[in-house]
PDB file of N, CA and C in Angstrom:
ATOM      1  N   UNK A   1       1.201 -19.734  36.710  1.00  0.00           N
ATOM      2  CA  UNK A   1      -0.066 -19.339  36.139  1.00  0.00           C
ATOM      3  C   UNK A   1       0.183 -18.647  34.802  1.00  0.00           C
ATOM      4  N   UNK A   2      -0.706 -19.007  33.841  1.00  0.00           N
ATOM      5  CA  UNK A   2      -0.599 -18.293  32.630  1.00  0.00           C
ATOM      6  C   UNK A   2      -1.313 -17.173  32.686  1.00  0.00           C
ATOM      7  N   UNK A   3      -0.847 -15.963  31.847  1.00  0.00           N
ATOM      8  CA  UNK A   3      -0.909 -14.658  31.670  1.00  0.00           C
ATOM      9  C   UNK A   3      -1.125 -14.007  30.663  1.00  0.00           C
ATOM     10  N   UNK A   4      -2.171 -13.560  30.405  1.00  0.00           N
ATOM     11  CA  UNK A   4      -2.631 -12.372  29.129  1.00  0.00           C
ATOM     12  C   UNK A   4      -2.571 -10.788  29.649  1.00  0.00           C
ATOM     13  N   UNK A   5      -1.766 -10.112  28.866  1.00  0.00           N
ATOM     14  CA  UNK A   5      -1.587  -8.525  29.198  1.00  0.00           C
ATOM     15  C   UNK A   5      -1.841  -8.071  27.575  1.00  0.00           C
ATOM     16  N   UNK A   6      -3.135  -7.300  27.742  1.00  0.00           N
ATOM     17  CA  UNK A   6      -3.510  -6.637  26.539  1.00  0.00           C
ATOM     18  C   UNK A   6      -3.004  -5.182  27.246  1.00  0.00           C
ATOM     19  N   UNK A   7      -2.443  -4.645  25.748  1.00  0.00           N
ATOM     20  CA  UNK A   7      -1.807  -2.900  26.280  1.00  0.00           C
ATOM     21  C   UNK A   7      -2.439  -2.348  25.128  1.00  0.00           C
ATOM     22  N   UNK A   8      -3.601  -1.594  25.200  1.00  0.00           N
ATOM     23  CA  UNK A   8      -4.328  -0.339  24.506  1.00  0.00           C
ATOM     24  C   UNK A   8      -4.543  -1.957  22.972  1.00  0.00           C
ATOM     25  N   UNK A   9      -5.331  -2.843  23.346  1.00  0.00           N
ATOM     26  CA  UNK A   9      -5.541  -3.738  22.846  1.00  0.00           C
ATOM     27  C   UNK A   9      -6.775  -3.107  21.882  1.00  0.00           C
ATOM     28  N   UNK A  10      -7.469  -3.655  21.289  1.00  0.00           N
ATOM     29  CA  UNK A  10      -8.948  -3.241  20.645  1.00  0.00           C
ATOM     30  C   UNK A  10      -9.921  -4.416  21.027  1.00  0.00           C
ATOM     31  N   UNK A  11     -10.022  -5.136  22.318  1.00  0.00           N
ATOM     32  CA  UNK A  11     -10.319  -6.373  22.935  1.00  0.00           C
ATOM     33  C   UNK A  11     -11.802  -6.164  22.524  1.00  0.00           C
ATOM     34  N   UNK A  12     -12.999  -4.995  22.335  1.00  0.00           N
ATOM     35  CA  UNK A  12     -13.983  -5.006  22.117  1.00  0.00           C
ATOM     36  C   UNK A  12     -14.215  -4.571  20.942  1.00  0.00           C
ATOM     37  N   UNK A  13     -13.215  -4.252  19.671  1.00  0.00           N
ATOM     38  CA  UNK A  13     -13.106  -3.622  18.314  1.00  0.00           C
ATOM     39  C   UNK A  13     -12.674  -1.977  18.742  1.00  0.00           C
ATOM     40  N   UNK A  14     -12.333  -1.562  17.799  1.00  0.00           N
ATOM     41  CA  UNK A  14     -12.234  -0.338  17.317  1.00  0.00           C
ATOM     42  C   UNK A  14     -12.514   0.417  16.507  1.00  0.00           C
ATOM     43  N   UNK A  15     -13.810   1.745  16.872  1.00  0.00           N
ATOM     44  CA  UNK A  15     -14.055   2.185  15.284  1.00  0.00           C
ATOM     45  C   UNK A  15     -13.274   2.357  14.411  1.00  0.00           C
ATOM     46  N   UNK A  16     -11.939   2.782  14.667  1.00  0.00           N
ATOM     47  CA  UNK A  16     -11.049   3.473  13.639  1.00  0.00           C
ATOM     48  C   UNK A  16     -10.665   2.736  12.692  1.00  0.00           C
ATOM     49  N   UNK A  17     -10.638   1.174  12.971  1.00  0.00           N
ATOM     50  CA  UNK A  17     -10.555   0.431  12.106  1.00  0.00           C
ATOM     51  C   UNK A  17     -11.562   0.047  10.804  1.00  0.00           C
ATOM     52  N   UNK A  18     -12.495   0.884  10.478  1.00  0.00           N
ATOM     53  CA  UNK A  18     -13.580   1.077   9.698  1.00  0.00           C
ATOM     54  C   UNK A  18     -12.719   1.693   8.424  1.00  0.00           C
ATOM     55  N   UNK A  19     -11.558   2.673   8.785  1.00  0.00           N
ATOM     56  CA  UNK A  19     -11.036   3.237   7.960  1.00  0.00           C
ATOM     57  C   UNK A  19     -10.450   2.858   6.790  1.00  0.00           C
ATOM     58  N   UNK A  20     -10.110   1.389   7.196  1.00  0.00           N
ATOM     59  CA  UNK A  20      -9.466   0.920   6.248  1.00  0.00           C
ATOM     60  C   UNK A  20      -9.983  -0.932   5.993  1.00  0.00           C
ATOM     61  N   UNK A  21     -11.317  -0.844   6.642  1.00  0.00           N
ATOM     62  CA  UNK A  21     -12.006  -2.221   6.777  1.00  0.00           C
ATOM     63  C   UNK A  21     -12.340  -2.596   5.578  1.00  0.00           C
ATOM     64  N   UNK A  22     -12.679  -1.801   4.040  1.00  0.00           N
ATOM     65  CA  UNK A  22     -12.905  -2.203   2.890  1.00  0.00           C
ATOM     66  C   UNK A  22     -11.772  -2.484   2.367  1.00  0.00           C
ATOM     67  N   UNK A  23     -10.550  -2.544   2.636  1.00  0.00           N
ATOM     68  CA  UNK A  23      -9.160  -2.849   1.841  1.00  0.00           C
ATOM     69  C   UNK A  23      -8.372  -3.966   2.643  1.00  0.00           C
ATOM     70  N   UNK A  24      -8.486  -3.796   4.386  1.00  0.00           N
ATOM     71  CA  UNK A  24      -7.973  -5.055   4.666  1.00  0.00           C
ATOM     72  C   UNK A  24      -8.401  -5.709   5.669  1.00  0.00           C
ATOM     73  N   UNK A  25      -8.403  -7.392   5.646  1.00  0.00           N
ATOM     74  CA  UNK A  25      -9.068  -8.108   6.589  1.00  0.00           C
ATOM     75  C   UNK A  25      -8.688  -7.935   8.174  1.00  0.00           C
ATOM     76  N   UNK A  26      -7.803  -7.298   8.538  1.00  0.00           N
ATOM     77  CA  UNK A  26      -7.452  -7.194   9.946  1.00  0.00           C
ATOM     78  C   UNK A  26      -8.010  -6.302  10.391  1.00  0.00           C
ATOM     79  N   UNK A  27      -8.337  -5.264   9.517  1.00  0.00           N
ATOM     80  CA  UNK A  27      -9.146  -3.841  10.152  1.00  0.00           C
ATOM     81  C   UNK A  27     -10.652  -4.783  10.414  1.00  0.00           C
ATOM     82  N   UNK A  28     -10.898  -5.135   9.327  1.00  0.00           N
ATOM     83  CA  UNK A  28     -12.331  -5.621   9.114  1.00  0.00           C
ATOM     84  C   UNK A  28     -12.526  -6.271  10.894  1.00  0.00           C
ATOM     85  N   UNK A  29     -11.119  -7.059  10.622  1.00  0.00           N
ATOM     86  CA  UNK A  29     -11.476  -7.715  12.310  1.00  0.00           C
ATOM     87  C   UNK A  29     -11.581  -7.135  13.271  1.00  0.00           C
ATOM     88  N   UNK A  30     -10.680  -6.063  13.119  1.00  0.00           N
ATOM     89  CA  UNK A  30     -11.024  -5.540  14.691  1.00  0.00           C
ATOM     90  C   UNK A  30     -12.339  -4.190  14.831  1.00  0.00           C
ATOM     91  N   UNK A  31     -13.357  -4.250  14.244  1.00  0.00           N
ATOM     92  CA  UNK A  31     -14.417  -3.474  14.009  1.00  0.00           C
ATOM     93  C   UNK A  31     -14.993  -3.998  15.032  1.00  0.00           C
ATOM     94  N   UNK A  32     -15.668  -3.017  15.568  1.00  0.00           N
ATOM     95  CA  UNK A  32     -16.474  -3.100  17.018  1.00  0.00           C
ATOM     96  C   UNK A  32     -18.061  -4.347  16.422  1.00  0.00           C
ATOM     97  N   UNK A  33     -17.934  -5.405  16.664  1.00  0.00           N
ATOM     98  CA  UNK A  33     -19.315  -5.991  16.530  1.00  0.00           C
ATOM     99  C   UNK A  33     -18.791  -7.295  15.233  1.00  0.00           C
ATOM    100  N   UNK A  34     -17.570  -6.744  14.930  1.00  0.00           N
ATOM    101  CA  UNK A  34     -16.778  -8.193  13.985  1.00  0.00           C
ATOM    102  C   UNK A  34     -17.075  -9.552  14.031  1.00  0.00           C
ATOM    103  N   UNK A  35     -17.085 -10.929  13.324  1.00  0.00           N
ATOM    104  CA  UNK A  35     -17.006 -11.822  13.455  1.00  0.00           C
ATOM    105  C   UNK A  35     -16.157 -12.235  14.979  1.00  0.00           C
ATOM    106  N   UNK A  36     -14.844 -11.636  14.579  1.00  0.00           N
ATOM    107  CA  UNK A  36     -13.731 -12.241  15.518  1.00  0.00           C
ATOM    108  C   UNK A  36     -13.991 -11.443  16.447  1.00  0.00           C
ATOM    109  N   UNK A  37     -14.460 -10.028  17.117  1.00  0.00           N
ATOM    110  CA  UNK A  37     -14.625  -9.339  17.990  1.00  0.00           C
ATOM    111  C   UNK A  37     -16.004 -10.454  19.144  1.00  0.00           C
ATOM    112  N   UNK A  38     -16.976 -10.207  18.144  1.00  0.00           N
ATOM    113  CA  UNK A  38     -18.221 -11.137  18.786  1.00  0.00           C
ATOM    114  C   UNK A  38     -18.158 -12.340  19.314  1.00  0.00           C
ATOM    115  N   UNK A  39     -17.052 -13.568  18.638  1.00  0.00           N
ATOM    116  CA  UNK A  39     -16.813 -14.817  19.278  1.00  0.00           C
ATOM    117  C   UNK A  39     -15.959 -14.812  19.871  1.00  0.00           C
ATOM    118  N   UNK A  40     -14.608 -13.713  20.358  1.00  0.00           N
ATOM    119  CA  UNK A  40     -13.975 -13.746  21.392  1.00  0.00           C
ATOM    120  C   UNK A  40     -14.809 -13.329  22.443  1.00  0.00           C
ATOM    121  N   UNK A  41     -15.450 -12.989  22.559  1.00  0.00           N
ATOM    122  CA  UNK A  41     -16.430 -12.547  23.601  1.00  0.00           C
ATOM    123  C   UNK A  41     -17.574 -13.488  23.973  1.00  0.00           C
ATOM    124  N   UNK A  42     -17.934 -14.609  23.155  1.00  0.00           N
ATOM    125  CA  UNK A  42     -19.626 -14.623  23.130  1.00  0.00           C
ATOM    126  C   UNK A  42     -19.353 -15.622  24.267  1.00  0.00           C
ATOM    127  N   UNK A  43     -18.874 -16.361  25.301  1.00  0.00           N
ATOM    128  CA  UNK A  43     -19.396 -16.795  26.452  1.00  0.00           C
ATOM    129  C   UNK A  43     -18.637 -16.325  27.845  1.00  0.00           C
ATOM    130  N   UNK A  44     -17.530 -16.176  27.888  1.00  0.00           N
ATOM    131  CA  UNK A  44     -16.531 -15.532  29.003  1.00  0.00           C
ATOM    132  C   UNK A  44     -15.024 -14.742  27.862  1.00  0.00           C
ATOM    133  N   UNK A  45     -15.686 -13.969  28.946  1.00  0.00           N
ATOM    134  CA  UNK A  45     -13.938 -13.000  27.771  1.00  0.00           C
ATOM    135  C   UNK A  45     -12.568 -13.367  28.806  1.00  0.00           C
ATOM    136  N   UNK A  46     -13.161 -14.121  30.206  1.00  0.00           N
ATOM    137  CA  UNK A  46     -11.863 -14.225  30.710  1.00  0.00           C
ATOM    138  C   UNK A  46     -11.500 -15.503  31.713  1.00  0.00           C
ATOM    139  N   UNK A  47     -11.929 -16.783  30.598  1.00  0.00           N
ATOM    140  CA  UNK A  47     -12.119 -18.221  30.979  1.00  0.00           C
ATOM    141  C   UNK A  47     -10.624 -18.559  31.639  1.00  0.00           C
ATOM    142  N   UNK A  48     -10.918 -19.102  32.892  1.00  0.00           N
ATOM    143  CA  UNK A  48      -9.583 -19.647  33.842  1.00  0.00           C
ATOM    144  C   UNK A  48      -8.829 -20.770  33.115  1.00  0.00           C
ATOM    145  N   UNK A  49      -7.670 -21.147  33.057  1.00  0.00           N
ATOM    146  CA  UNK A  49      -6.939 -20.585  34.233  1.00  0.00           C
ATOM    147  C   UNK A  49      -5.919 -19.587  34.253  1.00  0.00           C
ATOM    148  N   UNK A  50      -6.385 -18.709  33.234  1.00  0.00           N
ATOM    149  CA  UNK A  50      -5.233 -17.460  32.651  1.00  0.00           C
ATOM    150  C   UNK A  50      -5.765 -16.403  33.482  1.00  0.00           C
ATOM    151  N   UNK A  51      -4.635 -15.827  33.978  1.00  0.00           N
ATOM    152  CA  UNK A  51      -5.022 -14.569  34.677  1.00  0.00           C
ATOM    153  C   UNK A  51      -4.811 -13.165  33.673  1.00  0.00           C
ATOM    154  N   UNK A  52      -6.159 -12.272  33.511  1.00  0.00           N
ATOM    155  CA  UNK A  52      -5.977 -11.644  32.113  1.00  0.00           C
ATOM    156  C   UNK A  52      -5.423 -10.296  32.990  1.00  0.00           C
ATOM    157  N   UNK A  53      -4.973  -9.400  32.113  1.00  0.00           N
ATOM    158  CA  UNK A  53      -4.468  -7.793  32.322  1.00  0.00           C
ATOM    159  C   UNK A  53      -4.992  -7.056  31.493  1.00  0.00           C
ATOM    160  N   UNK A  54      -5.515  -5.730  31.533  1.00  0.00           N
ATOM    161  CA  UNK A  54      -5.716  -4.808  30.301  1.00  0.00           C
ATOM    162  C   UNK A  54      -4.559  -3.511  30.921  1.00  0.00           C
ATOM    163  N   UNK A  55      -3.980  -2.799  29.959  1.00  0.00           N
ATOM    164  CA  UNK A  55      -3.799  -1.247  30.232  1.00  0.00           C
ATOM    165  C   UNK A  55      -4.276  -1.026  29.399  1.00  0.00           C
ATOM    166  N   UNK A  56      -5.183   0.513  29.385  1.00  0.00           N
ATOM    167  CA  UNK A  56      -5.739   1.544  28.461  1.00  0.00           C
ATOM    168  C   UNK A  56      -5.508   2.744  28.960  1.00  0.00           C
ATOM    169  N   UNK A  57      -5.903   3.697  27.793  1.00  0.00           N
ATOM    170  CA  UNK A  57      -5.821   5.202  28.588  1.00  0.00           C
ATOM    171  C   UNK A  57      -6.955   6.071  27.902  1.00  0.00           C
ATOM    172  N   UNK A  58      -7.322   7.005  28.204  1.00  0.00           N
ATOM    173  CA  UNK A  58      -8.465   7.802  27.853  1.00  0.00           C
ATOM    174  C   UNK A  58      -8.110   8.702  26.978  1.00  0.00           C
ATOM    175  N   UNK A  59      -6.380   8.971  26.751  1.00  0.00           N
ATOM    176  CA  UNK A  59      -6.112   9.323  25.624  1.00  0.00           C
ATOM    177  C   UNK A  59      -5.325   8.689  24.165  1.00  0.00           C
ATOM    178  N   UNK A  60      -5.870   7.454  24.371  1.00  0.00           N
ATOM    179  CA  UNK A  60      -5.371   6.308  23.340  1.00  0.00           C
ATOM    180  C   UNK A  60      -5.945   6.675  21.713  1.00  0.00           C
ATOM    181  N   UNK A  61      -5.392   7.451  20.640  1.00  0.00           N
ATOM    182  CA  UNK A  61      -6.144   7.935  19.657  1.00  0.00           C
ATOM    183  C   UNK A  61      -6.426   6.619  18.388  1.00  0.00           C
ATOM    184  N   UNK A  62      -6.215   6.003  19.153  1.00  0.00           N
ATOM    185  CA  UNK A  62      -6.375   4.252  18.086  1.00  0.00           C
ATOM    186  C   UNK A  62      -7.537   3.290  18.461  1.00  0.00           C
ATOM    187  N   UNK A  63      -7.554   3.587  19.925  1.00  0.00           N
ATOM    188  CA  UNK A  63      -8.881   2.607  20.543  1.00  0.00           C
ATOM    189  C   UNK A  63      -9.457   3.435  20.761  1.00  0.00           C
ATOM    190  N   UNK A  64     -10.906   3.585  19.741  1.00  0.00           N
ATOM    191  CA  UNK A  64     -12.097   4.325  20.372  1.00  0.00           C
ATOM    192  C   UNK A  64     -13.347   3.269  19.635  1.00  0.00           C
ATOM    193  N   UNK A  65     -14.035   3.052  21.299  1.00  0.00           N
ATOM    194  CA  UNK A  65     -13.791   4.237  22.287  1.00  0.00           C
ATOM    195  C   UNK A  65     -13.396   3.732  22.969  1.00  0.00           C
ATOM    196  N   UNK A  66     -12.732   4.531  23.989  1.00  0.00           N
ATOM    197  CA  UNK A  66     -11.507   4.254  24.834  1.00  0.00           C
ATOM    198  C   UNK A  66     -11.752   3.271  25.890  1.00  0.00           C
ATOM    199  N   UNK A  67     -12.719   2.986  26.631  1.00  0.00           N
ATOM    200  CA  UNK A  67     -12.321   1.979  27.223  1.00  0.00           C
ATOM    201  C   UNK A  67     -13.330   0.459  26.817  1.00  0.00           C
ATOM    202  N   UNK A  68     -12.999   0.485  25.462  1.00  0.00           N
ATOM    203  CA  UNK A  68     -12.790  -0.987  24.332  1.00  0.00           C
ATOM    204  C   UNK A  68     -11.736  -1.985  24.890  1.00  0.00           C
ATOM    205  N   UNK A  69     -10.850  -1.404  26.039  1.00  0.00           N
ATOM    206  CA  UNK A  69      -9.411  -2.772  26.070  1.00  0.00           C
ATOM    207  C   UNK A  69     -10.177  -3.038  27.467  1.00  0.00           C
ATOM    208  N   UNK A  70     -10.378  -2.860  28.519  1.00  0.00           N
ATOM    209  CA  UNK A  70     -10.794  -3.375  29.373  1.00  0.00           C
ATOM    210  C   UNK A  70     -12.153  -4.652  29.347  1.00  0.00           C
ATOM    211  N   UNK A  71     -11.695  -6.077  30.157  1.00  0.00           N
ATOM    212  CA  UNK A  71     -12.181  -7.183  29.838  1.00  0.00           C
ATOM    213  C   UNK A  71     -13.178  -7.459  31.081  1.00  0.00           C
ATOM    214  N   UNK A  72     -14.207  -8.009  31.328  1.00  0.00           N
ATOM    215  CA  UNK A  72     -14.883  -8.374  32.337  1.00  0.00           C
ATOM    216  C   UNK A  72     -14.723  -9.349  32.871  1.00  0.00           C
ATOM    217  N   UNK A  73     -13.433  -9.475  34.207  1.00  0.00           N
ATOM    218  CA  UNK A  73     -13.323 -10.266  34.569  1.00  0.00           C
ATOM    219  C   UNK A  73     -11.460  -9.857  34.855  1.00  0.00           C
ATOM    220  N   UNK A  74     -11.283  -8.983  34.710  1.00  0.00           N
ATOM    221  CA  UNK A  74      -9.450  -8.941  34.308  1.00  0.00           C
ATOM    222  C   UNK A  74      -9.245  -7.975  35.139  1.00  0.00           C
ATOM    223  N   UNK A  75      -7.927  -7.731  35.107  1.00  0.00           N
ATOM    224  CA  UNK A  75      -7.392  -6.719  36.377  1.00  0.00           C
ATOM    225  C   UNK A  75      -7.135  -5.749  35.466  1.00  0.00           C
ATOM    226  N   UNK A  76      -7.718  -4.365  35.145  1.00  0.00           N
ATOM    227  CA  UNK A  76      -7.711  -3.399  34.365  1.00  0.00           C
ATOM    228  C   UNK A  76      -7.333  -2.184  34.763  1.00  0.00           C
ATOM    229  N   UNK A  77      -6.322  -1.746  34.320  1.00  0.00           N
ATOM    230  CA  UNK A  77      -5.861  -0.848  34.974  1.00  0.00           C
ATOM    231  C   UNK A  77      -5.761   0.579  33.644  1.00  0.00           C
ATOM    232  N   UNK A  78      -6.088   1.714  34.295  1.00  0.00           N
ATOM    233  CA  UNK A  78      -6.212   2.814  33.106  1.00  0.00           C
ATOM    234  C   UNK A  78      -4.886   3.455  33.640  1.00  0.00           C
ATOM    235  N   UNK A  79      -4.455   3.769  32.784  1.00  0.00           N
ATOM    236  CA  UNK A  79      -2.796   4.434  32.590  1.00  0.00           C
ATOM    237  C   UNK A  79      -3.008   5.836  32.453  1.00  0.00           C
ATOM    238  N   UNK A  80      -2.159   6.446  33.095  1.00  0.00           N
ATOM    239  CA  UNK A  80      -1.592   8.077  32.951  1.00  0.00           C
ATOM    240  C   UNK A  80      -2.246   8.284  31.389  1.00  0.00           C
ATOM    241  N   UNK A  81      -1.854   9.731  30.651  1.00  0.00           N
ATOM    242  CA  UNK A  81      -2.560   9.604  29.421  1.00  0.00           C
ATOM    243  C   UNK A  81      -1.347   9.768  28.079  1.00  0.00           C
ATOM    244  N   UNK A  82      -1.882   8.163  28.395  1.00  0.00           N
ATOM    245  CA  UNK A  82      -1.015   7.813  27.216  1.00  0.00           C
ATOM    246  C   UNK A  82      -1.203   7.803  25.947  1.00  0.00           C
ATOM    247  N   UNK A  83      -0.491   7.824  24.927  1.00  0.00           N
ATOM    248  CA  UNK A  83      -1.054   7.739  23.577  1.00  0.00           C
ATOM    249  C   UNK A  83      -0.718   6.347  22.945  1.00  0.00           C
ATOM    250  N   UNK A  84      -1.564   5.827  21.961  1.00  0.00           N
ATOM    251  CA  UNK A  84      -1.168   4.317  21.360  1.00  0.00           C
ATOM    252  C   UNK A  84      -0.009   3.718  21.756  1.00  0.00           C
ATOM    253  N   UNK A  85       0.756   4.048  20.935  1.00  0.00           N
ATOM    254  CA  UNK A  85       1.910   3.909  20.942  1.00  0.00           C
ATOM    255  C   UNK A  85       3.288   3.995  22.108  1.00  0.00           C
ATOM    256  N   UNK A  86       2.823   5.284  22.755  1.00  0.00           N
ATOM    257  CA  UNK A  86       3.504   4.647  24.200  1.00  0.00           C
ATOM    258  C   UNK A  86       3.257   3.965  25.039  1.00  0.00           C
ATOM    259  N   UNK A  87       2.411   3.261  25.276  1.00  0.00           N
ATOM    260  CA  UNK A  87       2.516   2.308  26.019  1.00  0.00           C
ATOM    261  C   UNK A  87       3.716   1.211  25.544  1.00  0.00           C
ATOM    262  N   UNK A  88       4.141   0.972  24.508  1.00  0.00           N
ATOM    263  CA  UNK A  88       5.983   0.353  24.162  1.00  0.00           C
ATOM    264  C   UNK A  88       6.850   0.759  25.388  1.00  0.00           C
ATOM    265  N   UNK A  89       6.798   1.987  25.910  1.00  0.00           N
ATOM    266  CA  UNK A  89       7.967   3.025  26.240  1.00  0.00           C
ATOM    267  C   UNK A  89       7.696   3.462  27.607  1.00  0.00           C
ATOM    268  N   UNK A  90       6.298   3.287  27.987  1.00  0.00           N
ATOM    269  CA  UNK A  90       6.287   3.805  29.528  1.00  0.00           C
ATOM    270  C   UNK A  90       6.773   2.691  30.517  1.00  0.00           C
ATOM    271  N   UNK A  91       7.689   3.768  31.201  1.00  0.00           N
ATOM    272  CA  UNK A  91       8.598   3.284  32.570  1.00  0.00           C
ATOM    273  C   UNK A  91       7.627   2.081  33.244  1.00  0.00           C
ATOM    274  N   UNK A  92       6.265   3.157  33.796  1.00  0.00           N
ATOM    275  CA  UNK A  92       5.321   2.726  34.507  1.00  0.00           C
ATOM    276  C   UNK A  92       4.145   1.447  34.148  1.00  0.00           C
ATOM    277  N   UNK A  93       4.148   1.091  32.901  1.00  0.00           N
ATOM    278  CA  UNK A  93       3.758  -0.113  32.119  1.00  0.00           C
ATOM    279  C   UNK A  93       4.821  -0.949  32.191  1.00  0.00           C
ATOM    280  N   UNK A  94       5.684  -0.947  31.636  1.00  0.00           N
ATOM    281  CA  UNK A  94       7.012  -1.734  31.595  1.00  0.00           C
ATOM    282  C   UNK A  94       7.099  -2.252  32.819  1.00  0.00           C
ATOM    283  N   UNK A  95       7.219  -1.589  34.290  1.00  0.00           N
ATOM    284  CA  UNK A  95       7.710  -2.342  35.622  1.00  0.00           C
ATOM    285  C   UNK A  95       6.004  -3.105  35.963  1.00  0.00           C
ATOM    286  N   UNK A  96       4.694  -2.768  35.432  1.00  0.00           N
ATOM    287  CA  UNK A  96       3.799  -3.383  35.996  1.00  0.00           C
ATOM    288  C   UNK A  96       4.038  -4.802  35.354  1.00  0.00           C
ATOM    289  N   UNK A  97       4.195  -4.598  33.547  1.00  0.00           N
ATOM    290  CA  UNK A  97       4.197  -6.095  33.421  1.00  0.00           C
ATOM    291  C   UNK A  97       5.392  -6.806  33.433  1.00  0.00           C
ATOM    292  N   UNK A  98       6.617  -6.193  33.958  1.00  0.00           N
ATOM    293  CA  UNK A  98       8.000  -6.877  34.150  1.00  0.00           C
ATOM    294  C   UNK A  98       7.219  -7.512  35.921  1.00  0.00           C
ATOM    295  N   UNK A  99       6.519  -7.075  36.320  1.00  0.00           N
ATOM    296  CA  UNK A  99       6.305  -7.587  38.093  1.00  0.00           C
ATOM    297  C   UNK A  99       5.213  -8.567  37.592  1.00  0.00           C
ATOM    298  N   UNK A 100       4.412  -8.761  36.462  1.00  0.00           N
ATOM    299  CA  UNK A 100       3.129  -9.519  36.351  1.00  0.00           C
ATOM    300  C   UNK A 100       3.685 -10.926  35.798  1.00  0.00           C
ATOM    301  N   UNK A 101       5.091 -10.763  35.013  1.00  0.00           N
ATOM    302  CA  UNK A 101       6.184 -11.864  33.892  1.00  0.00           C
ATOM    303  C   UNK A 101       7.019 -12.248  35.301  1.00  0.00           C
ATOM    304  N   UNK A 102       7.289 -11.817  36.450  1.00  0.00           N
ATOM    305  CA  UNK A 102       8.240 -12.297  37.086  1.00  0.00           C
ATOM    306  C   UNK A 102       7.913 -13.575  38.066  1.00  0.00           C
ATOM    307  N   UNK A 103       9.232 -14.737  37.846  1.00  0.00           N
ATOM    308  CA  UNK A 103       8.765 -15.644  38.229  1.00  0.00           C
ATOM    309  C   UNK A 103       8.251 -15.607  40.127  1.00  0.00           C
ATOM    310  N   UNK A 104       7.740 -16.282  40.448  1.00  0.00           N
ATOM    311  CA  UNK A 104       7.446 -16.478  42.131  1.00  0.00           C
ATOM    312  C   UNK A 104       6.765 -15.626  42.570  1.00  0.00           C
TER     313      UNK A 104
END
């Protein structure tokens, strides 16, 4: 089965990306209500036969608001309180999606 694992993703935009949305097109994209935000979404955010994943955390200072990564339809799981960036580095992320990548 194929597999999508978004980790502290901006799957529904992110305000913060406003910050720098007049200088570059990737911020622009990931703005809550974006071109590319709105048509990844506009009929199923989690069309078969991919089985989707989110991790987020409530202290993610990059995705706000915070629970923007969770998908309707996906196995979503909110993490200890992590910040952006660790999710790279947590033990406890690492063995969920080393068990979600493992074959059988």
């Amino acid at each position: 089965m194929a597999n999508l694992i978004s980790q502290a993703g901006p799957n529904h935009g992110t305000g913060l990306a406003w910050l720098c949305a007049a200088r570059d097109q990737g911020c622009r994209d990931m703005t809550p209500g974006s071109y590319v935000v709105t048509n990844l979404h506009r009929d199923d955010e989690t069309p078969e036969p991919v089985h989707y994943r989110t991790f987020w955390s409530p202290s993610d200072e990059q995705i706000l608001p915070h629970p923007s990564t969770p998908l309707n339809g996906a196995t979503n799981t909110e993490t200890s309180r992590l910040k952006h960036n660790d999710f790279l580095a947590d033990p406890a992320v690492i063995d969920a999606v080393a068990g979600i990548l493992a074959p059988g």
